[in-house]
C-alpha atoms as a PDB file:
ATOM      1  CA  UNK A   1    -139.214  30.931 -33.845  1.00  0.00           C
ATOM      2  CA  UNK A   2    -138.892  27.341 -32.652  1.00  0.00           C
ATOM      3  CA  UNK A   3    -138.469  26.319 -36.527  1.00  0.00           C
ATOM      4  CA  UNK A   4    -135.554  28.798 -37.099  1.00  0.00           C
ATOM      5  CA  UNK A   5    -133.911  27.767 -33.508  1.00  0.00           C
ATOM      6  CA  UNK A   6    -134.133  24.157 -34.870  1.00  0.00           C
ATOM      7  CA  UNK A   7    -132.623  25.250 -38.237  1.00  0.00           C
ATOM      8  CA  UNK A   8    -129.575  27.266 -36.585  1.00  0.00           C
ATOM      9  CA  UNK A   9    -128.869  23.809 -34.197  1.00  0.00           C
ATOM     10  CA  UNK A  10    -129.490  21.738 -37.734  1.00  0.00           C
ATOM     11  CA  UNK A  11    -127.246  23.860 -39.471  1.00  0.00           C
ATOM     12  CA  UNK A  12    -124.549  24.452 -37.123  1.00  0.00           C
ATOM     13  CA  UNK A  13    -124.526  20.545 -36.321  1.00  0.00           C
ATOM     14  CA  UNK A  14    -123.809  19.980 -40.740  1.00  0.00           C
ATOM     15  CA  UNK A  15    -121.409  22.756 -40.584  1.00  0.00           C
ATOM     16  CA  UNK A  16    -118.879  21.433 -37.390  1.00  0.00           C
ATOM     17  CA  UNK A  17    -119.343  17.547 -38.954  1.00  0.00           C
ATOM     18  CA  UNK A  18    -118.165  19.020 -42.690  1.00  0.00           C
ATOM     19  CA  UNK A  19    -115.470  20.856 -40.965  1.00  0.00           C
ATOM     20  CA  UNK A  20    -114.205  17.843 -39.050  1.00  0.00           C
ATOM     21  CA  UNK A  21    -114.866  15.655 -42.588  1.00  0.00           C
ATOM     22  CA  UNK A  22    -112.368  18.139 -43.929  1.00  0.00           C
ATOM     23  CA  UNK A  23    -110.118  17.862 -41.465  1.00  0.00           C
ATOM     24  CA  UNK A  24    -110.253  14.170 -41.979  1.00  0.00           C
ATOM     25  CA  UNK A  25    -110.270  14.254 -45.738  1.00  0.00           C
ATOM     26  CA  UNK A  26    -106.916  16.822 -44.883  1.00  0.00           C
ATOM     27  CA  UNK A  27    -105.510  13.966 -42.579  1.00  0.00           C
ATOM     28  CA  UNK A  28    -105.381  10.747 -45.285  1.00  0.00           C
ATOM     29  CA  UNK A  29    -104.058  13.085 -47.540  1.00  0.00           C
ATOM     30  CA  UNK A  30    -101.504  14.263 -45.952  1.00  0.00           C
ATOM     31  CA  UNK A  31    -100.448  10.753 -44.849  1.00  0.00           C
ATOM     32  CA  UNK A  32    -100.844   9.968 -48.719  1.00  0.00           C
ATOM     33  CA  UNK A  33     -98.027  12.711 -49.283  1.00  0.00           C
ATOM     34  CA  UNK A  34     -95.377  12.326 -46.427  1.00  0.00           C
ATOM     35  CA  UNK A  35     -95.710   8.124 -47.331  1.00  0.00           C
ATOM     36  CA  UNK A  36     -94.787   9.098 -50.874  1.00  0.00           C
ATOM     37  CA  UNK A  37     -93.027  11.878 -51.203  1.00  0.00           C
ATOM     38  CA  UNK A  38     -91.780  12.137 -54.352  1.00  0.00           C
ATOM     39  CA  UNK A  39     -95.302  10.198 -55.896  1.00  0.00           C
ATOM     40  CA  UNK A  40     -92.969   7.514 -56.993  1.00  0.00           C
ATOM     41  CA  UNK A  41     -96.246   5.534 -56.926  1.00  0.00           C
ATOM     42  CA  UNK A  42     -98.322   7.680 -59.016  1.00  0.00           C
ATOM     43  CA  UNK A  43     -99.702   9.533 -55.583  1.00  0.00           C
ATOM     44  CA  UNK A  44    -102.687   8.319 -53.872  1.00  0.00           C
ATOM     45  CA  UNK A  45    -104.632  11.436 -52.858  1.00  0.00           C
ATOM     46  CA  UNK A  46    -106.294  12.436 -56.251  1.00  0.00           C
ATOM     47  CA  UNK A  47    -109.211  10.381 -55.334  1.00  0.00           C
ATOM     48  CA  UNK A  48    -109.930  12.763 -52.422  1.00  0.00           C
ATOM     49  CA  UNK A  49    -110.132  15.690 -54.098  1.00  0.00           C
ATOM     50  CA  UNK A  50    -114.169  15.215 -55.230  1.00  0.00           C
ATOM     51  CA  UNK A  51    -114.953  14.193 -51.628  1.00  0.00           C
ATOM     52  CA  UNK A  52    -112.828  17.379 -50.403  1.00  0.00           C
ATOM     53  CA  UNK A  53    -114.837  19.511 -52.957  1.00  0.00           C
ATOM     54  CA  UNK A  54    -118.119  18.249 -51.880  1.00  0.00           C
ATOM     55  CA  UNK A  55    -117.323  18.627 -48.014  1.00  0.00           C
ATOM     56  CA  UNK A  56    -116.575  22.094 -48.458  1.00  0.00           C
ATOM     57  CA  UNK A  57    -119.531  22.837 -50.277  1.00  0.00           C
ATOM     58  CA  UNK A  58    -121.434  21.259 -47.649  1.00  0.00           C
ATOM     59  CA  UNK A  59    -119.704  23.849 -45.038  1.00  0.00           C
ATOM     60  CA  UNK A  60    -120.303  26.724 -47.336  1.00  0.00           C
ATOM     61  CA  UNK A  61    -123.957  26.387 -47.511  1.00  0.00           C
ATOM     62  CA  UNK A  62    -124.693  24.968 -43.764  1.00  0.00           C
ATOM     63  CA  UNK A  63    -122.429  27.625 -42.710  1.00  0.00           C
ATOM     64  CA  UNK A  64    -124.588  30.481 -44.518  1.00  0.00           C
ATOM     65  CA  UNK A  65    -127.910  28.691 -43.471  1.00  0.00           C
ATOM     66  CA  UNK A  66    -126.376  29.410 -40.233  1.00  0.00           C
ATOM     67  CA  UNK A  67    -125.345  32.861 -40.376  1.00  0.00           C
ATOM     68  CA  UNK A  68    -128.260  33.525 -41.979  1.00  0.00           C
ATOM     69  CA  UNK A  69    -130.857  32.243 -39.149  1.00  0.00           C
ATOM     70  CA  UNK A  70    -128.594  34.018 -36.206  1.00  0.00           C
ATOM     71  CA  UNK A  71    -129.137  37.353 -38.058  1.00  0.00           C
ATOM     72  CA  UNK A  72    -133.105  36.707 -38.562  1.00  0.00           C
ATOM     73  CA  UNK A  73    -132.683  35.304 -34.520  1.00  0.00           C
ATOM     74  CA  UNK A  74    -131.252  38.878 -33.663  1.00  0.00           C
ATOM     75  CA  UNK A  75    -134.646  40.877 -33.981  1.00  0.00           C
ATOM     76  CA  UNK A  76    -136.864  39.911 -31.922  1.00  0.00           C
ATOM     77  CA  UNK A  77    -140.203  40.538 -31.513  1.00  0.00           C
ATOM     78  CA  UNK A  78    -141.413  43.908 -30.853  1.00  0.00           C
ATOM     79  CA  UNK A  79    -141.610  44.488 -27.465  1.00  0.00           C
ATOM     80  CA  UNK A  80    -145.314  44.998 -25.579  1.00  0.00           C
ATOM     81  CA  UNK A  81    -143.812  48.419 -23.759  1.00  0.00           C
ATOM     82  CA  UNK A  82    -142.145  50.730 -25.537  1.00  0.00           C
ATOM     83  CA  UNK A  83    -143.112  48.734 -29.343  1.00  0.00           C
ATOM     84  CA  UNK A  84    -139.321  48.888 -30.213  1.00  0.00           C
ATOM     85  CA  UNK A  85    -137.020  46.251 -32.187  1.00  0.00           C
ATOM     86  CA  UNK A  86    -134.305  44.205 -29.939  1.00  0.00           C
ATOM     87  CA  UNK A  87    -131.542  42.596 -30.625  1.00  0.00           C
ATOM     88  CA  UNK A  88    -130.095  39.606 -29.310  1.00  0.00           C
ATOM     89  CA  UNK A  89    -126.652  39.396 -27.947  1.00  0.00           C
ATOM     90  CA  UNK A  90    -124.758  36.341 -29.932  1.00  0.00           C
ATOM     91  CA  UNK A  91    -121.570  35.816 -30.169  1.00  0.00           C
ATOM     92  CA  UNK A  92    -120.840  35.283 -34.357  1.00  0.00           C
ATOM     93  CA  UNK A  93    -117.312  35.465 -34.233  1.00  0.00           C
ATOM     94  CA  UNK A  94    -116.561  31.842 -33.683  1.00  0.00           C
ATOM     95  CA  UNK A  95    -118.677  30.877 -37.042  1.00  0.00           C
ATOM     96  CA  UNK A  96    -117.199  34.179 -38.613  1.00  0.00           C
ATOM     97  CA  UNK A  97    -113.407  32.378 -37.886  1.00  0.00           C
ATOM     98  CA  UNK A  98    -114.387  29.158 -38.661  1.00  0.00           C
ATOM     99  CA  UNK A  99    -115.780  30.273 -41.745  1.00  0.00           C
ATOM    100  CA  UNK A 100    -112.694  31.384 -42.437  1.00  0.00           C
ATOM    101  CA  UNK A 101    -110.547  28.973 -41.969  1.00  0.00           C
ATOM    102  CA  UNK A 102    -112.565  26.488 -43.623  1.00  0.00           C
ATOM    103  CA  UNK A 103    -111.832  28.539 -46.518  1.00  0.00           C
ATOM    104  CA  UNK A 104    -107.923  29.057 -45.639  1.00  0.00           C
ATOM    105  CA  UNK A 105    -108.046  25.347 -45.213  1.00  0.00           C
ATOM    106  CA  UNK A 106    -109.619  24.491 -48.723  1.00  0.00           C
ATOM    107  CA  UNK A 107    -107.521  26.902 -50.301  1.00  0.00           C
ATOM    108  CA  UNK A 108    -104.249  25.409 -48.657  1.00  0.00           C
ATOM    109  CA  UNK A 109    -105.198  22.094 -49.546  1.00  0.00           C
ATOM    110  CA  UNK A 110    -106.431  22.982 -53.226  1.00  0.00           C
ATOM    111  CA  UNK A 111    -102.803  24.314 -53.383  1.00  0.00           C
ATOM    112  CA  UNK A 112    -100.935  21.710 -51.973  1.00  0.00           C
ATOM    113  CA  UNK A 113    -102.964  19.277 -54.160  1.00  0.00           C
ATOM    114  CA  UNK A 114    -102.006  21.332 -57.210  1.00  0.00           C
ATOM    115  CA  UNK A 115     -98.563  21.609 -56.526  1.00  0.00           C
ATOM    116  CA  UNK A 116     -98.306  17.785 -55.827  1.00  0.00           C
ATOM    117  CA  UNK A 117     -99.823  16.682 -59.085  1.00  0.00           C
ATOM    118  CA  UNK A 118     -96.923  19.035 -60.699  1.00  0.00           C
ATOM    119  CA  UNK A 119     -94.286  17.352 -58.899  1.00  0.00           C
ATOM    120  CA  UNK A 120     -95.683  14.538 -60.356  1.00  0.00           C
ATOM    121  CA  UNK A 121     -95.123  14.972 -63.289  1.00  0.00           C
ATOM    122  CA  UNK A 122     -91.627  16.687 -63.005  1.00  0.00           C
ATOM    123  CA  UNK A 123     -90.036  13.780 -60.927  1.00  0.00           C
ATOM    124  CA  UNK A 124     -91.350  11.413 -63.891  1.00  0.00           C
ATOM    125  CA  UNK A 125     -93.322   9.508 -60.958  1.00  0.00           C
ATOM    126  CA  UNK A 126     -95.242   6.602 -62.434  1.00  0.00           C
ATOM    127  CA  UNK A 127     -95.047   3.183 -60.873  1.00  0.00           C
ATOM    128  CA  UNK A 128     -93.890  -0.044 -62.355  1.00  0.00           C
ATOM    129  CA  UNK A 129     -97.285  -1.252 -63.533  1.00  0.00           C
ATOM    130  CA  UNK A 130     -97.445   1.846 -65.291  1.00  0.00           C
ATOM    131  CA  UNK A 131     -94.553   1.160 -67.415  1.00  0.00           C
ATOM    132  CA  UNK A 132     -95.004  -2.409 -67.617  1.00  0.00           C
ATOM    133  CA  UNK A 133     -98.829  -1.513 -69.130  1.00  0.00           C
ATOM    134  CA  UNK A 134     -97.029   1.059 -71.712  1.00  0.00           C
ATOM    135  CA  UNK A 135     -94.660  -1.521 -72.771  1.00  0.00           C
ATOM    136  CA  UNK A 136     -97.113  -3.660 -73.623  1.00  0.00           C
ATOM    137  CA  UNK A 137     -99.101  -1.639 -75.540  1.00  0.00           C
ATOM    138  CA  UNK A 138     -95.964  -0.266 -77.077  1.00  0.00           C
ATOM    139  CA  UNK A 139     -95.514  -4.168 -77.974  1.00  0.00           C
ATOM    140  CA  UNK A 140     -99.134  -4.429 -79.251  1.00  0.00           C
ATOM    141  CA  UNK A 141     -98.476  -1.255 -81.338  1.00  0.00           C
ATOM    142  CA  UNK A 142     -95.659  -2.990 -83.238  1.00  0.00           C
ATOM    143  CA  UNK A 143     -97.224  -6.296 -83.639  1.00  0.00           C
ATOM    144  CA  UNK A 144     -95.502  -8.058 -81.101  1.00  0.00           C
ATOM    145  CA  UNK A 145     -97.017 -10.165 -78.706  1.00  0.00           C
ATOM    146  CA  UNK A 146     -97.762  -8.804 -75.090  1.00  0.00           C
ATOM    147  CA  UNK A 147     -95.620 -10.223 -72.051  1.00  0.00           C
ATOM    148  CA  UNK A 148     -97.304 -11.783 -68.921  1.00  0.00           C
ATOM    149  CA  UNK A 149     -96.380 -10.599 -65.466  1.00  0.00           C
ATOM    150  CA  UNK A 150     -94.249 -13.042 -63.567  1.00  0.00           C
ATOM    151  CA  UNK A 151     -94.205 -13.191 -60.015  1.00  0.00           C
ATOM    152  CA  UNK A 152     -90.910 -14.916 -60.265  1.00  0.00           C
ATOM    153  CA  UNK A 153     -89.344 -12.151 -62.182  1.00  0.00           C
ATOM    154  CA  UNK A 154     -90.635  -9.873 -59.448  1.00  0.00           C
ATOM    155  CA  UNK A 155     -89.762 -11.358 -56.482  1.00  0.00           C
ATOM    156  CA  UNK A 156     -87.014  -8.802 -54.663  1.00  0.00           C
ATOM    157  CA  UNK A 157     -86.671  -6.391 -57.986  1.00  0.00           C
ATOM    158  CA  UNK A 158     -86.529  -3.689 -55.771  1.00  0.00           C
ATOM    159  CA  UNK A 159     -82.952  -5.048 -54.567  1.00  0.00           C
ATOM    160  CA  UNK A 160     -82.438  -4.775 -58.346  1.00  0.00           C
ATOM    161  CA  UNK A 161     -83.580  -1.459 -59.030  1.00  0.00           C
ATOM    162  CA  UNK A 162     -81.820  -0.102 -55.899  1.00  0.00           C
ATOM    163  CA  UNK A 163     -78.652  -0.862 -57.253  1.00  0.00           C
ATOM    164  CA  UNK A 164     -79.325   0.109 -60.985  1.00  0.00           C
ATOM    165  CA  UNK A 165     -80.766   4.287 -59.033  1.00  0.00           C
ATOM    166  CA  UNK A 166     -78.289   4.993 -56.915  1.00  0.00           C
ATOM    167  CA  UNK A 167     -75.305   3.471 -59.206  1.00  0.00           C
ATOM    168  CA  UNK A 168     -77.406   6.009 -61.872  1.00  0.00           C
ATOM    169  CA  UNK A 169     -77.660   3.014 -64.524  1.00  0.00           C
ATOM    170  CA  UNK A 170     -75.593   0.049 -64.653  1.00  0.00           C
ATOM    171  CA  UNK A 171     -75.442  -3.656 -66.174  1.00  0.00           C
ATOM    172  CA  UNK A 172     -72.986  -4.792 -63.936  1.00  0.00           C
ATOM    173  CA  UNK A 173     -74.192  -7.073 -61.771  1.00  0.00           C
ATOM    174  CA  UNK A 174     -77.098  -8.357 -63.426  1.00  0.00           C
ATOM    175  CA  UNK A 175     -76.189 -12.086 -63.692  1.00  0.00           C
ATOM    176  CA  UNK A 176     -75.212 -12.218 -60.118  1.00  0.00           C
ATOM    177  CA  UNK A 177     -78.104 -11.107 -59.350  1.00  0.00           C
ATOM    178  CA  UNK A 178     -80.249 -12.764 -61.092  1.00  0.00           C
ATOM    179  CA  UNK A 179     -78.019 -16.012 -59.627  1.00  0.00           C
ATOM    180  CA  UNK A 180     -78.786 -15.226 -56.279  1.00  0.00           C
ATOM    181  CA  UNK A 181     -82.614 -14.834 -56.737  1.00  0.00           C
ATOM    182  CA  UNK A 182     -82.438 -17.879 -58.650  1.00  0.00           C
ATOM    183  CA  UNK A 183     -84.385 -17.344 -61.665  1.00  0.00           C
ATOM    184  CA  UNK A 184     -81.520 -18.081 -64.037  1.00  0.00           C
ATOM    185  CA  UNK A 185     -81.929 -21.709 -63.830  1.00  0.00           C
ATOM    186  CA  UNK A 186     -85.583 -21.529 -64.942  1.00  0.00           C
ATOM    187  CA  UNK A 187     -85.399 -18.284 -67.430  1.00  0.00           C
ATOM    188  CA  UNK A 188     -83.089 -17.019 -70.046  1.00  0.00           C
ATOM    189  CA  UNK A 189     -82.920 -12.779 -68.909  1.00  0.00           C
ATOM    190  CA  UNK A 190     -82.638  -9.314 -70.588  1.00  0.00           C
ATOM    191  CA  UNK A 191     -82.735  -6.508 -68.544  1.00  0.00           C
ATOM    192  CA  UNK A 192     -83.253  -2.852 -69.310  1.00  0.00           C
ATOM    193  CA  UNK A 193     -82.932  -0.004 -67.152  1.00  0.00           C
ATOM    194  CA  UNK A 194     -83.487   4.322 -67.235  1.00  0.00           C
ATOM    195  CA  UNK A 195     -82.898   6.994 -65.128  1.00  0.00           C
ATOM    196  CA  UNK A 196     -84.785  10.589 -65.073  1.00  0.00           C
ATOM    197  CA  UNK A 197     -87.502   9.627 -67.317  1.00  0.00           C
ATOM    198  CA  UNK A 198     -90.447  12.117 -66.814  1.00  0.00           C
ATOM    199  CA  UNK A 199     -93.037   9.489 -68.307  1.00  0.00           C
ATOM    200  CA  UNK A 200     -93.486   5.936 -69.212  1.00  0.00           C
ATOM    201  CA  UNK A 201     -93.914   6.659 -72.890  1.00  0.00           C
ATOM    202  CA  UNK A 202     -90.659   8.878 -72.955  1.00  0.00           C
ATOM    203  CA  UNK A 203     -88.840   6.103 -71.105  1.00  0.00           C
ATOM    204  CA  UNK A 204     -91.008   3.925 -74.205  1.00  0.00           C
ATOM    205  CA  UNK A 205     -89.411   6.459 -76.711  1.00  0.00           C
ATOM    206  CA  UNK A 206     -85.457   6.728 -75.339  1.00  0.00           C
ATOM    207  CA  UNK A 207     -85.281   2.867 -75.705  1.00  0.00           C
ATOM    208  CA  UNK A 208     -86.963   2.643 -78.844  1.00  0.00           C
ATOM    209  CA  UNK A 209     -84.615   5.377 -80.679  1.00  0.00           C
ATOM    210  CA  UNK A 210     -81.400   2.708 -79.131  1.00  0.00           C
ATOM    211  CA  UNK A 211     -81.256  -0.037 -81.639  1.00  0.00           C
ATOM    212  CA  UNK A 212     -80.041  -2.661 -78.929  1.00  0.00           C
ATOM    213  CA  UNK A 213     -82.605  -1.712 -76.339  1.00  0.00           C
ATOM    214  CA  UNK A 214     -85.849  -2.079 -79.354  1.00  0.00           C
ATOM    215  CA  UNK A 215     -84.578  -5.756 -79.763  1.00  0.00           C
ATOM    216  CA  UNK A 216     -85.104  -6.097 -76.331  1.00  0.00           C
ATOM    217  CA  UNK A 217     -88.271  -4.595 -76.160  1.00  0.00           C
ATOM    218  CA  UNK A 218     -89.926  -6.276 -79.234  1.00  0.00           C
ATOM    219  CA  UNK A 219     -87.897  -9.557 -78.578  1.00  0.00           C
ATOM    220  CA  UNK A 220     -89.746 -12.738 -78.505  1.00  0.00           C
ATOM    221  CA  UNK A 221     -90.026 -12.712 -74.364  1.00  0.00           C
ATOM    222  CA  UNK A 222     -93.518 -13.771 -73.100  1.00  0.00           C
ATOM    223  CA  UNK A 223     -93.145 -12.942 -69.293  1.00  0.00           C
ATOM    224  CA  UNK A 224     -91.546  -9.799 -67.265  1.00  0.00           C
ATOM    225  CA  UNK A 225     -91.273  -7.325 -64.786  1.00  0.00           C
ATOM    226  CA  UNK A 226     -91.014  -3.927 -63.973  1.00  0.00           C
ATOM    227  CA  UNK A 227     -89.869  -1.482 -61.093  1.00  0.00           C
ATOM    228  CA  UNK A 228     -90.189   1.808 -61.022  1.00  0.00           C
ATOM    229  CA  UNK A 229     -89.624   4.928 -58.719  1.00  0.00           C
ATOM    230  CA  UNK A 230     -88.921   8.742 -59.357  1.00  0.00           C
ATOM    231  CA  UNK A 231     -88.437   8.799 -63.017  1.00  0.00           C
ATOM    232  CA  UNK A 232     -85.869   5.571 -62.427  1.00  0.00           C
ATOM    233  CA  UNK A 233     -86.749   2.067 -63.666  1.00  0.00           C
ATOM    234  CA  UNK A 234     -85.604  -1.136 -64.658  1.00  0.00           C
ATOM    235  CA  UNK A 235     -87.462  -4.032 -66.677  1.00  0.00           C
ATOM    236  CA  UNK A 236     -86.231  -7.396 -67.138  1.00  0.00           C
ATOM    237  CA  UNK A 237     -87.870 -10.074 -69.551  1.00  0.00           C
ATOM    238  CA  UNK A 238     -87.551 -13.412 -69.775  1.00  0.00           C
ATOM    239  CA  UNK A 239     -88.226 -16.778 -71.427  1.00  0.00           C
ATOM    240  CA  UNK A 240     -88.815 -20.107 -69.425  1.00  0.00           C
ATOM    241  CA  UNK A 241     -86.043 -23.208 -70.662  1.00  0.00           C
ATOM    242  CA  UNK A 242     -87.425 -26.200 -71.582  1.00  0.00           C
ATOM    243  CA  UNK A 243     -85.044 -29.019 -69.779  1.00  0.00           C
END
């Protein structure tokens, strides 16, 4: 008896620290999702999803080693008077509802995890690195040499990109721009720029079927940069001036 007493306490000890791990798992990934809302950068709560998987199945079984042992705990042993079965009064119902909303709770989050990864992919969320790695091997796929990242390039391209997404795709302004950050004394520029692209490769694909935007990405550059946010995005390459 003392065995199955320690097993219920064991059990029900596993069971309350997978439920809070949940909770916890539910908490970072939440955080994850109201950060990014729109997954411009690629979301960040995919990783949890194994951990979240695991931590349920750790609930599942602790929780039925649990209800198990209070239903062997119920009959006790025959009594020395009248030689009759007992049962002992324990309240269940907590572990029944928590059960259940473990299960609520998995099933919410297995939903809300599913439904994010689809808005993924309809916004066209993918992150600048993401497009500056396709471009690159879009690059090596022609022949053409890869461009380096340059932290020069990148320095306040958000200001850049700002401009190009809410203006919904424009030149103008490039050179003053690119005045003020100070980079044209040091780099001759081309800049590129797309709006409500789903993927990197389809972004890839638009400016490779535009004649004047596949010079530009299979010109001779060897550095660049990249921003990207909610299907909008704007690269610029460059070339350092010998003076």
């Amino acid at each position: 008896m003392k065995q199955i007493n320690k097993l219920v306490i064991t059990s029900s000890l596993v069971w309350c620290l997978s439920v809070l791990t949940f909770i916890g798992i539910m908490a970072v990934a939440t955080k994850f999702m109201s950060n990014d809302p729109s997954f411009g950068q690629g979301g960040g709560e995919e990783y949890l999803l194994i951990p979240m998987l695991l931590t349920v199945l750790i609930g599942v079984v602790s929780f039925a080693f649990v209800i198990f042992s209070l239903l062997f705990l119920r009959v006790k042993n025959r009594s020395a008077n009248n030689n009759q079965i007992t049962f002992m009064k324990l309240k269940s119902t907590h572990f029944l509802y928590g059960g259940f909303l473990l299960i609520y709770s998995s099933l919410i989050f297995l939903f809300g995890w599913r439904q994010g990864s689809l808005i993924q992919t309809a916004s066209g969320a993918y992150s600048g690195q993401e497009l500056f790695d396709e471009i690159n091997q879009f690059r090596s796929e022609n022949d053409k040499a890869t461009v380096s990242l340059d932290v020069n390039l990148c320095d306040n391209l958000v200001s850049r990109y700002q401009v190009v997404s809410q203006g919904k795709g424009s030149h103008e302004g490039f050179e003053d721009w690119a005045k003020q950050e100070g980079i044209t004394e040091t780099y001759t520029l081309a800049e590129m720029y797309i709006v409500d692209s789903e993927t990197p490769r389809k972004a890839i694909e638009f400016w490779n079927d535009s004649p004047g935007h596949k010079l530009v990405l299979l010109g001779d550059y060897n550095y660049g940069c990249s921003y990207a946010h909610n299907g909008d995005a704007v690269v610029i390459f460059g070339n350092k001036e010998n003076r």
